[in-house]
Protein backbone atom coordinates (compact mmCIF):
# COMPACT_ATOMS: atom_id res chain seq x y z
CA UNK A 1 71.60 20.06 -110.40
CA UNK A 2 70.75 17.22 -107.53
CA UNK A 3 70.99 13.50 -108.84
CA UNK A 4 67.86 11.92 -107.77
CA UNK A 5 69.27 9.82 -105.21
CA UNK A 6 70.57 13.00 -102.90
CA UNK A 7 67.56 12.74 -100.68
CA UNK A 8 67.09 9.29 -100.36
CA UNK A 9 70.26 8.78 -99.94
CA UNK A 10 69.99 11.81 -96.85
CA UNK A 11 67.34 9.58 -95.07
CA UNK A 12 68.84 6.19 -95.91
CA UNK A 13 66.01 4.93 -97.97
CA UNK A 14 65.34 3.43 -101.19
CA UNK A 15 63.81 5.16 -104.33
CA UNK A 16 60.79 3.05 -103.88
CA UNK A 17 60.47 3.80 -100.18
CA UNK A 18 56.83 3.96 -98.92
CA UNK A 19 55.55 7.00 -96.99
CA UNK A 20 55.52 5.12 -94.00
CA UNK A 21 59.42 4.21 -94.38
CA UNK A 22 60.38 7.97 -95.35
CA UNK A 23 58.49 9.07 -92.14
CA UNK A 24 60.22 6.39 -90.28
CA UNK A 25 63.73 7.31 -91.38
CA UNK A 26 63.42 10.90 -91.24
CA UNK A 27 62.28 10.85 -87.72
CA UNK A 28 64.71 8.33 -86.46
CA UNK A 29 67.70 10.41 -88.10
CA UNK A 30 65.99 14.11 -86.88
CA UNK A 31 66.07 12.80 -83.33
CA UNK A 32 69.94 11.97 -83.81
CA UNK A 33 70.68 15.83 -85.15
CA UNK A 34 68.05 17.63 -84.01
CA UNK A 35 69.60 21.44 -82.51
CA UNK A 36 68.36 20.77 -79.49
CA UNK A 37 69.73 17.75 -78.75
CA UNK A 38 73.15 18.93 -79.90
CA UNK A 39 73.64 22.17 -78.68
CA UNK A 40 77.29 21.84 -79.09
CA UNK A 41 77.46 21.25 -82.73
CA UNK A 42 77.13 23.60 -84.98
CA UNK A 43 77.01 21.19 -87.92
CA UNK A 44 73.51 19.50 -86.65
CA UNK A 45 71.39 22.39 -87.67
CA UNK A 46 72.83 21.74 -91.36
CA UNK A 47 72.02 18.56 -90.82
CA UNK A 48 68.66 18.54 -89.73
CA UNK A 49 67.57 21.22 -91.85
CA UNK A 50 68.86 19.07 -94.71
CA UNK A 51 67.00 16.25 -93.62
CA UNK A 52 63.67 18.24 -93.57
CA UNK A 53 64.21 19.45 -96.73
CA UNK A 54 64.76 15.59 -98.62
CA UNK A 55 61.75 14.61 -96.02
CA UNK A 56 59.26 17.79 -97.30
CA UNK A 57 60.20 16.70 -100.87
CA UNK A 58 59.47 13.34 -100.55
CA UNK A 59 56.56 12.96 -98.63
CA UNK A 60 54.95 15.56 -101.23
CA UNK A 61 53.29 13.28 -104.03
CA UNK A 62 53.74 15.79 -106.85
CA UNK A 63 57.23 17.03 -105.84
CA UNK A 64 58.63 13.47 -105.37
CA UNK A 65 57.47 12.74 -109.05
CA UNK A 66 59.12 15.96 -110.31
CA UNK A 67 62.19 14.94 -108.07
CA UNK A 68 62.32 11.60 -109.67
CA UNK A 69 62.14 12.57 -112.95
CA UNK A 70 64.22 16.30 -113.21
CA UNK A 71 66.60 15.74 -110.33
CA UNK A 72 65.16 19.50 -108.65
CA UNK A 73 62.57 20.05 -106.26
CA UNK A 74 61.09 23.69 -107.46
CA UNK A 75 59.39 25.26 -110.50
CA UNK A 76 61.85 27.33 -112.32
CA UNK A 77 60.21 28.43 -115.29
CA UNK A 78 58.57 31.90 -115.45
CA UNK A 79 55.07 30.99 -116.58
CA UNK A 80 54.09 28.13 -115.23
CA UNK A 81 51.60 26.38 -117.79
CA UNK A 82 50.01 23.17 -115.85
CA UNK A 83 48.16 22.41 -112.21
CA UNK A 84 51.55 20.76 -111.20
CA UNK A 85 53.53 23.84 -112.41
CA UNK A 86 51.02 26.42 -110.60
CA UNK A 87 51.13 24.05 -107.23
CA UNK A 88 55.28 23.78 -107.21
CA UNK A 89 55.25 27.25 -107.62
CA UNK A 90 52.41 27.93 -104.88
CA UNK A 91 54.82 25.82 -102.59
CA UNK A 92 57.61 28.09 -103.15
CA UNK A 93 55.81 31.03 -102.54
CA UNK A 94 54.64 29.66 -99.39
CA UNK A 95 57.74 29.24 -98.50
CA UNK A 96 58.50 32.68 -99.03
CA UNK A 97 55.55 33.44 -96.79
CA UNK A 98 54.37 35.05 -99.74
CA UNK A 99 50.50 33.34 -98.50
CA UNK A 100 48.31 35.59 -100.90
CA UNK A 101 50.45 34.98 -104.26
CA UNK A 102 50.61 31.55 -103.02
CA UNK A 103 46.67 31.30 -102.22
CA UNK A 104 46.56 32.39 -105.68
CA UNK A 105 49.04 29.92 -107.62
CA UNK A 106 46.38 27.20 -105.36
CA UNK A 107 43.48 28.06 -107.13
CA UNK A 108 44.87 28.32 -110.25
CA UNK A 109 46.31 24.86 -109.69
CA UNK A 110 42.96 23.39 -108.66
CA UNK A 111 41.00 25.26 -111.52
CA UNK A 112 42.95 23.30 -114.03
CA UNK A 113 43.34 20.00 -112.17
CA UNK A 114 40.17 19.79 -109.62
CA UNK A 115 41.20 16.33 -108.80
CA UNK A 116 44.55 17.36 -107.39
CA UNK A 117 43.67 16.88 -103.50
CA UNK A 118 47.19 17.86 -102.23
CA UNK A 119 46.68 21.25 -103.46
CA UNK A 120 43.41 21.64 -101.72
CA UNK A 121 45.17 20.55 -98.80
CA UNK A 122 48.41 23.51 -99.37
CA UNK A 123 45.27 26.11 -100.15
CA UNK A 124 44.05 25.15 -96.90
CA UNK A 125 47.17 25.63 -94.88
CA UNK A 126 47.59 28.81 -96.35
CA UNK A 127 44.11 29.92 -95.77
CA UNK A 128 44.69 28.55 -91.99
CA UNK A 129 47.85 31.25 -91.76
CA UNK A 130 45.52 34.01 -93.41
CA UNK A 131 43.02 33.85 -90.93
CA UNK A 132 40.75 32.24 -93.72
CA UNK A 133 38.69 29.54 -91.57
CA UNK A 134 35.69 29.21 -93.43
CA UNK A 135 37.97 28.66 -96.35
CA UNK A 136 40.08 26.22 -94.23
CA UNK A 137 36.55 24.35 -93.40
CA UNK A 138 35.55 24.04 -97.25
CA UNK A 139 39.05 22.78 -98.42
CA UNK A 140 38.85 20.41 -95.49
CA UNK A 141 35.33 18.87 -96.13
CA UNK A 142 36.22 18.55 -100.24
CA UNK A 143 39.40 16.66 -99.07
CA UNK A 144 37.12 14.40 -96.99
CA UNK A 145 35.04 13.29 -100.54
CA UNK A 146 38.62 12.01 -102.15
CA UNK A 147 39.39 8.27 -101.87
CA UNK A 148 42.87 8.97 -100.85
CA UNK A 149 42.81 10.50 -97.11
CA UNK A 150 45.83 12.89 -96.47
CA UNK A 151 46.74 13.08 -93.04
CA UNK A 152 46.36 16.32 -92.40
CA UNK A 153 43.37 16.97 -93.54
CA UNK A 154 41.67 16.40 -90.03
CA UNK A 155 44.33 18.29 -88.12
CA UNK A 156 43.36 21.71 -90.33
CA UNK A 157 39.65 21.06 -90.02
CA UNK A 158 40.57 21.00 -86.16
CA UNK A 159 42.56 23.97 -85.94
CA UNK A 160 39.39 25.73 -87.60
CA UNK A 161 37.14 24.36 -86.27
CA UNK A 162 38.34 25.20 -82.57
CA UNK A 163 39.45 29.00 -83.62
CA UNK A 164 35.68 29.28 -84.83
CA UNK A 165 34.42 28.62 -81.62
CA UNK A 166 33.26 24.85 -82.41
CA UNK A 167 35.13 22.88 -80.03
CA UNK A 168 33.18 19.78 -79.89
CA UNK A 169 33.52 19.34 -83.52
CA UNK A 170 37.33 20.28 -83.22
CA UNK A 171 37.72 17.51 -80.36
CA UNK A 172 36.15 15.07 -83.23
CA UNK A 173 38.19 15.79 -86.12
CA UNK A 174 41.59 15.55 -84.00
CA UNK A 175 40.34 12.61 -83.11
CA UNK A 176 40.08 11.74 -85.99
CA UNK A 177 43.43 12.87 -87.47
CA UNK A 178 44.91 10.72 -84.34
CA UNK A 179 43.28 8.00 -85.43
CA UNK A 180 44.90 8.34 -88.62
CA UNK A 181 48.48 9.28 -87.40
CA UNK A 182 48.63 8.11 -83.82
CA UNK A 183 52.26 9.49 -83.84
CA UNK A 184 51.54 12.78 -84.30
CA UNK A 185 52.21 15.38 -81.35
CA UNK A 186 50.47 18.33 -82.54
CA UNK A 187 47.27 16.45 -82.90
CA UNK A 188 47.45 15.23 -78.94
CA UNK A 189 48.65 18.98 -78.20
CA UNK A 190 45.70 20.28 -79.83
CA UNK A 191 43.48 18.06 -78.72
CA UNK A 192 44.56 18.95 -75.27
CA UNK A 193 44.01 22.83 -75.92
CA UNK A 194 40.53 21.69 -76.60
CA UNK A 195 39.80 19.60 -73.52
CA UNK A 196 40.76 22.27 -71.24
CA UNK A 197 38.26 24.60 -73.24
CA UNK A 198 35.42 22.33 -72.02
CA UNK A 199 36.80 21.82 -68.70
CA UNK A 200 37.29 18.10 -69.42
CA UNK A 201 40.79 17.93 -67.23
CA UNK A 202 41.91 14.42 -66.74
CA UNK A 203 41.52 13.76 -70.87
CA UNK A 204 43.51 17.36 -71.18
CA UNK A 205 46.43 16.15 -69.16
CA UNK A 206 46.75 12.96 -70.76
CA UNK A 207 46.87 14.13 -74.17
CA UNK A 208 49.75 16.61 -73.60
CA UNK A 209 51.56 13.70 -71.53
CA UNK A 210 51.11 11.37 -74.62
CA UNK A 211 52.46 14.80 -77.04
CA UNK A 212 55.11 15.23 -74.29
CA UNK A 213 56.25 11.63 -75.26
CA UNK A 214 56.09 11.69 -78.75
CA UNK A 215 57.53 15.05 -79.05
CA UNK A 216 60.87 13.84 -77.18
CA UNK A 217 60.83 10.57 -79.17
CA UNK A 218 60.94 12.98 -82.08
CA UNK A 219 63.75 15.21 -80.41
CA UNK A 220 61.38 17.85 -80.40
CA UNK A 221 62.60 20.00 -77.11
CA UNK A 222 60.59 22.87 -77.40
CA UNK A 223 56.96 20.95 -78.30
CA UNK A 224 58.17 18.50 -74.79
CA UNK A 225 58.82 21.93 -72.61
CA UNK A 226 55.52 23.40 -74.13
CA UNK A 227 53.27 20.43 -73.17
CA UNK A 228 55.15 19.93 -69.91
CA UNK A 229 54.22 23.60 -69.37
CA UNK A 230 50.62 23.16 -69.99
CA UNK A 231 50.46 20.06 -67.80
CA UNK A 232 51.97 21.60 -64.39
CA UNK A 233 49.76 24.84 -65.52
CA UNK A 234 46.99 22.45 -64.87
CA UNK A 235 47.99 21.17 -61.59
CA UNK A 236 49.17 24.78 -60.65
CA UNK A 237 45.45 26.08 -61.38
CA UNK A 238 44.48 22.80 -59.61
CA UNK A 239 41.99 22.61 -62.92
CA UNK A 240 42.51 18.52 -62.82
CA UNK A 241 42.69 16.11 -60.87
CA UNK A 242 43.66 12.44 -61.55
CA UNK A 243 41.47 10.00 -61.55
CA UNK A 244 40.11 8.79 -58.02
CA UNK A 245 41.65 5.93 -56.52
CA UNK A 246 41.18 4.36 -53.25
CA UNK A 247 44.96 4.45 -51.42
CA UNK A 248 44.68 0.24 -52.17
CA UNK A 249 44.12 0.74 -55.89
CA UNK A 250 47.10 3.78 -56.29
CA UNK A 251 49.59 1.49 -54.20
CA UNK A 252 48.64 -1.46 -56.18
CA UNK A 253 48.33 0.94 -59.72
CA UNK A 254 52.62 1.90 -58.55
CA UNK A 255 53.46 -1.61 -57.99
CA UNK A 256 52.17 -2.68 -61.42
CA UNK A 257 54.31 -0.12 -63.42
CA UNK A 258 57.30 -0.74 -61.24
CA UNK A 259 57.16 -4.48 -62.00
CA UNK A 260 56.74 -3.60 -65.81
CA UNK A 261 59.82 -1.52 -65.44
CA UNK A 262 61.62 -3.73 -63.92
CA UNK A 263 61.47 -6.78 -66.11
CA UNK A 264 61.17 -4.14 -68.82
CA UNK A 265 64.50 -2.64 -68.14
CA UNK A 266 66.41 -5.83 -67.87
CA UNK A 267 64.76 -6.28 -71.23
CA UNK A 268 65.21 -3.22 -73.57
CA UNK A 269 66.49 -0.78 -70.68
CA UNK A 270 66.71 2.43 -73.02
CA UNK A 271 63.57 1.92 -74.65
CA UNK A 272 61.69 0.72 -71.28
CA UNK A 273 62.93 3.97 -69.62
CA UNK A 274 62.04 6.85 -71.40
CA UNK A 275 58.49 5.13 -72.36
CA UNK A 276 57.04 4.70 -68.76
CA UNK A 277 58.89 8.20 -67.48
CA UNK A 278 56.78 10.29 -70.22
CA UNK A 279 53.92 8.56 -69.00
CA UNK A 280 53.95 9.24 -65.29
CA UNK A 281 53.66 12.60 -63.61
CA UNK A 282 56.24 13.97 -61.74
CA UNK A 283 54.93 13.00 -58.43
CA UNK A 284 54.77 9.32 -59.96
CA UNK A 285 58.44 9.67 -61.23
CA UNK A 286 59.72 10.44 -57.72
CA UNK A 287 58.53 7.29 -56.15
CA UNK A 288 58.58 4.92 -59.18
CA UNK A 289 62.44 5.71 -58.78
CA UNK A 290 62.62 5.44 -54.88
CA UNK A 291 60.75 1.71 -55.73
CA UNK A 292 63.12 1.01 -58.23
CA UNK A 293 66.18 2.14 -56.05
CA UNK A 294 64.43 -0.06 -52.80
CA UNK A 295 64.44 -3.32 -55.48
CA UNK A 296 68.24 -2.70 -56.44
CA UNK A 297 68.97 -1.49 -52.55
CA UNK A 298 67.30 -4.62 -51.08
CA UNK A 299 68.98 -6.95 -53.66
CA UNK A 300 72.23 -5.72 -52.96
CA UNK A 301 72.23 -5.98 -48.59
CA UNK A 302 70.56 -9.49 -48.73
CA UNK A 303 72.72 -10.76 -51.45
CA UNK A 304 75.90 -9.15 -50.03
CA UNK A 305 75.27 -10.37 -47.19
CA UNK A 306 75.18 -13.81 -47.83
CA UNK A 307 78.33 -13.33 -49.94
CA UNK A 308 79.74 -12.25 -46.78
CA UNK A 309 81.15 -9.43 -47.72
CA UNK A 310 82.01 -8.51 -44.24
CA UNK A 311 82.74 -11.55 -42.84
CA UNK A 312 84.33 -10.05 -39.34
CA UNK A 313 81.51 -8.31 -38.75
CA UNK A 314 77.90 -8.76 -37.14
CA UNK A 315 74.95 -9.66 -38.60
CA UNK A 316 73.28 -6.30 -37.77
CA UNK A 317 76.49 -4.39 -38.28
CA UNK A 318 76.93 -5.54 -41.75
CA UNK A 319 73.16 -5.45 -43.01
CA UNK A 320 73.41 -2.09 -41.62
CA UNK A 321 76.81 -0.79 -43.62
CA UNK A 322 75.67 -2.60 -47.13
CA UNK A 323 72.27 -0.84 -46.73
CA UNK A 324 73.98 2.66 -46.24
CA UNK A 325 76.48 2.36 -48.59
CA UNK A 326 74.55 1.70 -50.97
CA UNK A 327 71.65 4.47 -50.25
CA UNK A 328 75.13 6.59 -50.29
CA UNK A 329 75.31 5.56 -53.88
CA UNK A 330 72.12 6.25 -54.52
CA UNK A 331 71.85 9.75 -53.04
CA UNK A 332 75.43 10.60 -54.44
CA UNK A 333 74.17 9.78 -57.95
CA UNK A 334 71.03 11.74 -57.13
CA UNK A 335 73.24 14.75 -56.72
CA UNK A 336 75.77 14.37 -59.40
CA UNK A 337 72.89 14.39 -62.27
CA UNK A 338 71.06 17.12 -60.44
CA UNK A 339 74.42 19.11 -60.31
CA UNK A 340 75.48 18.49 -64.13
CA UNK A 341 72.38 19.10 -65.13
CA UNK A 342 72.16 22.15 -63.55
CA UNK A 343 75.61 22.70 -65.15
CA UNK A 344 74.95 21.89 -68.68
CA UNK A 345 71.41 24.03 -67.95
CA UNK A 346 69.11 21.07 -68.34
CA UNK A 347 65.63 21.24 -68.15
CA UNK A 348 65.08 18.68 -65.09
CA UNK A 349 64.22 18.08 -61.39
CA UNK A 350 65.00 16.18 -58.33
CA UNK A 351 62.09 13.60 -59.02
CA UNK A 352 64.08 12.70 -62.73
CA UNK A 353 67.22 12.50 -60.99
CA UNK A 354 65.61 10.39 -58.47
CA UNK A 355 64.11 8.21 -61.10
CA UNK A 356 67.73 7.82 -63.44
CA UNK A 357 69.45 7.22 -60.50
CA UNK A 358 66.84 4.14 -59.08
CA UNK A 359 66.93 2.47 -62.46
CA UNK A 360 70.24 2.88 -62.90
CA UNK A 361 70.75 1.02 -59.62
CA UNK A 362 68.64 -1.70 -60.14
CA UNK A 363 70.61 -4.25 -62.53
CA UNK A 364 73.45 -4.68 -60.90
CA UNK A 365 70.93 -5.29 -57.32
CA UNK A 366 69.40 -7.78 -58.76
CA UNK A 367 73.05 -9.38 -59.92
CA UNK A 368 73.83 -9.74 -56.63
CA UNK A 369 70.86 -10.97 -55.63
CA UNK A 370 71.06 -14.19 -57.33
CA UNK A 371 74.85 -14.01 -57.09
CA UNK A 372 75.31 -16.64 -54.43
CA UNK A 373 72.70 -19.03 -56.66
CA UNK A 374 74.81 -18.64 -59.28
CA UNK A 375 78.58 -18.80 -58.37
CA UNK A 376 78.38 -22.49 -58.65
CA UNK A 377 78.44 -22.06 -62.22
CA UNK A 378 81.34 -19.68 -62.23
CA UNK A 379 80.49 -19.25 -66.54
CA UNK A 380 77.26 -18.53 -65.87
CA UNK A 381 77.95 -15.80 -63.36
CA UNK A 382 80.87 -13.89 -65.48
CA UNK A 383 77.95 -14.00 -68.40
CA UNK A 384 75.48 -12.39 -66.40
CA UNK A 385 77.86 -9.95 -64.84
CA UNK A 386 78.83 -8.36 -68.25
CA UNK A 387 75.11 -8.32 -68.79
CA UNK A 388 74.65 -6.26 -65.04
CA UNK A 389 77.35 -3.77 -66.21
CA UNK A 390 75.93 -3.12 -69.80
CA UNK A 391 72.48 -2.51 -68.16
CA UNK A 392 73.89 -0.39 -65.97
CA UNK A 393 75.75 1.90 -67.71
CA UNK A 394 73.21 1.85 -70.46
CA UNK A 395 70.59 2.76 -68.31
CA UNK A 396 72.22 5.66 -67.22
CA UNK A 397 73.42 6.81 -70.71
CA UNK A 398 69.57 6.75 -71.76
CA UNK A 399 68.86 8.78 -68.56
CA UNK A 400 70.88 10.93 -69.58
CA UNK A 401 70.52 11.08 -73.01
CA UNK A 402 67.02 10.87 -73.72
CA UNK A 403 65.41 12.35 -70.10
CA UNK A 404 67.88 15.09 -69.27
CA UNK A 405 69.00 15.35 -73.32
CA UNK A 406 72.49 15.70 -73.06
CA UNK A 407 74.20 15.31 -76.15
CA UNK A 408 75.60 11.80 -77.25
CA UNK A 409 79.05 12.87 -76.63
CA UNK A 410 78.46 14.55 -73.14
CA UNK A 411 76.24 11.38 -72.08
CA UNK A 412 78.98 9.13 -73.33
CA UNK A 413 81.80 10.23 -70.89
CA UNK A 414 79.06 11.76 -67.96
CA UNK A 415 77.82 8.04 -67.67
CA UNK A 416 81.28 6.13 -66.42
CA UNK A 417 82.39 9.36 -64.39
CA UNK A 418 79.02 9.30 -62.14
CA UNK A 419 79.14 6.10 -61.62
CA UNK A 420 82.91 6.38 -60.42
CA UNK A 421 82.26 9.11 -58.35
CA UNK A 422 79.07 7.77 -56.46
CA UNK A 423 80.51 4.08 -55.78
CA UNK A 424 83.81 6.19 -54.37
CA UNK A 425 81.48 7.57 -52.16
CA UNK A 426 80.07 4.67 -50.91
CA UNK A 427 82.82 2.73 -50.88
CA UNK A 428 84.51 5.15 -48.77
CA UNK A 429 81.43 4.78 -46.58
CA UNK A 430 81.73 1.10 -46.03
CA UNK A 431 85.66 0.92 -44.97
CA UNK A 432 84.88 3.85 -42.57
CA UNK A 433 81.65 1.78 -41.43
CA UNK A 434 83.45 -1.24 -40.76
């Protein structure tokens, strides 16, 4: 038998955890072993699987009580005799996909304990899965009388709602449910699916951008590729378009996100990246990184060159060779994470590769930028040189990691070995320049 601290212990919580700090954990740990993400290790689907397990368990009222106080997480006897017993064993069932025994253990929970609103909420999933809307609908709008809201009681009456035919009323109640849990991707995914029913593009696209985001925060792969899918199906179709800008307002609307990336990223550079990447389209991604690599390119010619880094040569000679060197490193690094990625059979493209590759560039621009302010404090400019390198290479680790999901391992040796290989390049560029 389990001691009662197995699952906690799995998602690095206390016994009196809230559900807030179980969700928390659980999601922050399934990210770090989720399949996907590890392709390569055989042990993370243990892992994660183990992790859902203590995280179904827990967030499960009744079960956590019966896990707390037995140490097991089922019913095991062969007549079950209370609500609780008929519900455990409903779950199980479920489980099974055994939906009509289960349906029944439900309502044999509920007759003896009408009050017991997770059960009305299991009934209802099960009802969902056996085509049972109107039954889905009923369960639904009794959850809504209880004082204690579960969160998925909007989500169901959503789903039903929109596979009877009522969208309007769907769009409300996931709404609703994303009001309640504004982290939850299937509620933006569904919500999406019911935007495009009423032809309402622009609100369609930006729901499955903001699932597409939470979905790879969660390390959910195939809920990202599905809502990335629905999003170029749009612009395929030409179905949407974004909202109208004059060409004044879209230049100005670019030059506000890249100056929120950039002081973002020499803030919190992993966090910063991924965040503003899931919320641009691709088109948007493309020249946010050619901005971003323009900032780092810019910083580097003017502050080489008053560094002097090629003292024996013209002015217009060595503007010239620092610029091209270092578009060499940028177009090198382009090709090396389009080229491993295409290895390692990433989903990508040449606009994310673009973008990894500007960011990437931009710390260690702007270091020499203020370089020749700096130098006369020669402590001051070693300090903010280890700071340039960490940025850098931790901006292309989360580029890596967390846009083209490479594993932690792959991402941890890829990162140094670009980088070598596309300052070679433009190094070699520069002697054979000058």
């Amino acid at each position: 038998m389990a001691t009662a601290d197995d699952y906690y212990e799995r998602l690095q919580v206390s016994p009196d955890a809230s559900q807030a700090e179980i969700k928390a954990a659980f999601r922050r740990l399934a990210r770090r072993y989720h399949p996907d993400l590890n392709p390569n290790d055989p042990r993370a689907l243990e892992k994660f699987r183990a992790l859902h397990e203590a995280y179904e368990v827990l967030t499960d009222r009744v079960q956590r009580q019966l896990y707390d106080r037995t140490g097991t997480t089922g019913y095991n006897e062969t007549r079950p005799q209370t609500a609780h017993d008929f519900y455990l064993r409903g779950i199980q069932h479920a489980l099974e996909r055994q939906y009509k025994t289960a349906l029944a253990d439900f309502d044999r929970a509920i007759e003896l304990q009408p009050e017991l609103a997770e059960a009305y909420l299991r009934r209802a999933q099960v009802r969902y899965v056996l085509n049972d809307d109107a039954g889905v609908l009923a369960d639904c709008q009794r959850l809504l009388h209880f004082p204690k809201k579960l969160s998925q009681t909007h989500y169901y009456l959503g789903l039903a709602r929109y596979r009877l035919g009522y969208t309007e009323s769907a769009l409300a109640a996931f709404s609703a449910a994303i009001a309640q849990e504004p982290d939850d991707p299937d509620a933006y995914f569904q919500r999406g699916v019911a935007y495009e029913d009423v032809q309402e593009w622009n609100q369609a696209a930006n729901d499955f951008q903001t699932a597409s985001m939470h979905y790879q925060a969660q390390g959910n792969l195939e809920g990202y590729h599905r809502s990335c899918d629905r999003i170029h199906a749009l612009r395929k179709h030409r179905r949407f378009k974004l909202k109208t800008r004059s060409r004044v307002m879209h230049r100005w609307h670019l030059w506000e996100q890249a100056n929120r990336l950039l002081f973002g990223l020499l803030g919190n550079p992993a966090e910063e990246l991924t965040a503003l990447y899931s919320r641009l389209t691709q088109r948007q991604v493309l020249h946010m990184g050619c901005i971003l690599a323009a900032f780092g390119l810019g910083g580097f010619t003017l502050g080489g060159y008053v560094l002097r880094f090629a003292a024996n040569a013209s002015d217009g000679v060595a503007l010239a060779g620092l610029w091209l060197s270092g578009c060499a490193v940028f177009l090198s690094l382009i090709i090396t994470l389009a080229a491993s990625r295409l290895w390692l059979r990433r989903h990508g493209s040449w606009a994310s590769d673009t973008f990894i590759a500007g960011a990437t560039l931009l710390p260690m621009g702007i270091f020499v930028l203020i370089s020749p302010v700096v130098l006369v404090i020669p402590w001051l400019w070693l300090f903010l040189l280890c700071i340039a390198m960490h940025h850098t290479f931790l901006t292309l680790y989360s580029g890596c990691h967390q846009i083209h999901h490479f594993s932690e391992a792959v991402a941890t040796w890829l990162t140094p070995s670009l980088l070598f290989l596309s300052l070679s390049v433009g190094y070699g560029l520069w002697t054979t320049w000058l």
